[in-house]
Protein backbone atom coordinates (compact mmCIF):
# COMPACT_ATOMS: atom_id res chain seq x y z
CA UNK A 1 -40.83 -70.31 -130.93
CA UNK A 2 -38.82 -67.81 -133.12
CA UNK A 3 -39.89 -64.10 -132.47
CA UNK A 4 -38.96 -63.21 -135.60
CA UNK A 5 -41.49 -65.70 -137.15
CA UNK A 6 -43.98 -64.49 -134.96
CA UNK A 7 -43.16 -60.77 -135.59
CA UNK A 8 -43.54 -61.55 -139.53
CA UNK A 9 -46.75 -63.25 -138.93
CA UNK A 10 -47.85 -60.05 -137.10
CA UNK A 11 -47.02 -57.83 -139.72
CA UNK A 12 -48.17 -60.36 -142.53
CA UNK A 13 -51.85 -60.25 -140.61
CA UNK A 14 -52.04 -56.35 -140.37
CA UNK A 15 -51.15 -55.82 -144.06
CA UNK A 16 -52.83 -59.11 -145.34
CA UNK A 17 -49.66 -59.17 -147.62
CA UNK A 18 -46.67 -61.58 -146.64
CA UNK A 19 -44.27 -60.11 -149.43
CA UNK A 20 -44.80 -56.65 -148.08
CA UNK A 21 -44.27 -57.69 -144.44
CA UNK A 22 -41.43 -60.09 -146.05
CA UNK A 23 -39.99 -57.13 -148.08
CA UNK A 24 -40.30 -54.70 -144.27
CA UNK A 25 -38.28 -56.97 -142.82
CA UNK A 26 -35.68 -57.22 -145.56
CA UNK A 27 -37.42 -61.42 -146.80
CA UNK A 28 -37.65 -62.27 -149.77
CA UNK A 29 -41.10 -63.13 -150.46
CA UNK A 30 -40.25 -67.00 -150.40
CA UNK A 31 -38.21 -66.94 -147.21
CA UNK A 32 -41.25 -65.09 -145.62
CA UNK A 33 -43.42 -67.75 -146.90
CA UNK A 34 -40.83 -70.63 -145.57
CA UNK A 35 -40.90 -68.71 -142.51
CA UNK A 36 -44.59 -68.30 -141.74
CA UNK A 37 -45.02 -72.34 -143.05
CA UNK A 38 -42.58 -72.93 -140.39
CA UNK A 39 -44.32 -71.21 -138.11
CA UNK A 40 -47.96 -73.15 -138.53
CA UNK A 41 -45.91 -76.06 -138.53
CA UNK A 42 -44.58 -75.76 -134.87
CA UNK A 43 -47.84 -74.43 -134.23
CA UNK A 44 -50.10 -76.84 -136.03
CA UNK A 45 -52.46 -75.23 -137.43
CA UNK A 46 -52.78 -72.63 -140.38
CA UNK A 47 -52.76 -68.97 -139.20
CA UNK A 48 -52.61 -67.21 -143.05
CA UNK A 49 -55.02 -68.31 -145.74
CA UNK A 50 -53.22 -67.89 -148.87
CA UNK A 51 -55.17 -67.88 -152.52
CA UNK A 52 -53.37 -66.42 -156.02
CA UNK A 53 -55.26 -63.62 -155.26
CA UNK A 54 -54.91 -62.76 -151.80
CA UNK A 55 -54.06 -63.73 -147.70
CA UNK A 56 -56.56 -63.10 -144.81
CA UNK A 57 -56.34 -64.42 -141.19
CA UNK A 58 -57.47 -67.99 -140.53
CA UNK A 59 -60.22 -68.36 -137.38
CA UNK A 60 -57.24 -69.87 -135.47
CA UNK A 61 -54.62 -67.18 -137.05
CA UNK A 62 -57.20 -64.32 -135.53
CA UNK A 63 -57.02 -66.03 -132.43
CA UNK A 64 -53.52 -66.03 -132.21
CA UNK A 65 -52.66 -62.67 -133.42
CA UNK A 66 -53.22 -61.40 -129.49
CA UNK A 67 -51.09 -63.58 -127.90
CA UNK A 68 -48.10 -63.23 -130.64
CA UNK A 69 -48.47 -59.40 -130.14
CA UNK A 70 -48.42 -59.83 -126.40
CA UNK A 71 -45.72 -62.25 -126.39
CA UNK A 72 -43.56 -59.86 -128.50
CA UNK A 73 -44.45 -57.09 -126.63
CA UNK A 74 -42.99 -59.06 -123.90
CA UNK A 75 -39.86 -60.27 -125.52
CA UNK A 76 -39.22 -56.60 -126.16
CA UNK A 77 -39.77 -54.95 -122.49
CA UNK A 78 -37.76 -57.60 -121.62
């Protein structure tokens, strides 16, 4: 599992936006898409609801969002 995808996924749940979080971490907003998509892929299931209008967590995207922030706070004490 990529930590960057999981670090985008982190920021894309905090701001509900994916472009902005995309845009933080220097994405275009289609490579942060690709890169979340990849992400629920190797994951299997959707974290990120998306609509025209706007993105909010999934029920298992809210679940995960402790364990990526733990696992990255990990990755970065380490």
């Amino acid at each position: 599992m990529d930590t960057d995808h999981l670090r985008l996924f982190v920021m894309a749940a905090d701001r509900l936006n994916i472009s902005a979080a995309g845009r933080e971490l220097g994405l275009a907003p289609a490579v942060a898409s690709a890169r979340l998509a990849k992400l629920e892929t190797e994951l299997g299931v959707e974290l990120l609801r998306r609509t025209t209008r706007k993105v909010s967590l999934s029920l298992e995207g809210a679940d995960f969002l402790p364990y990526a922030r733990e696992i990255l706070a990990q990755s970065e004490a380490a």
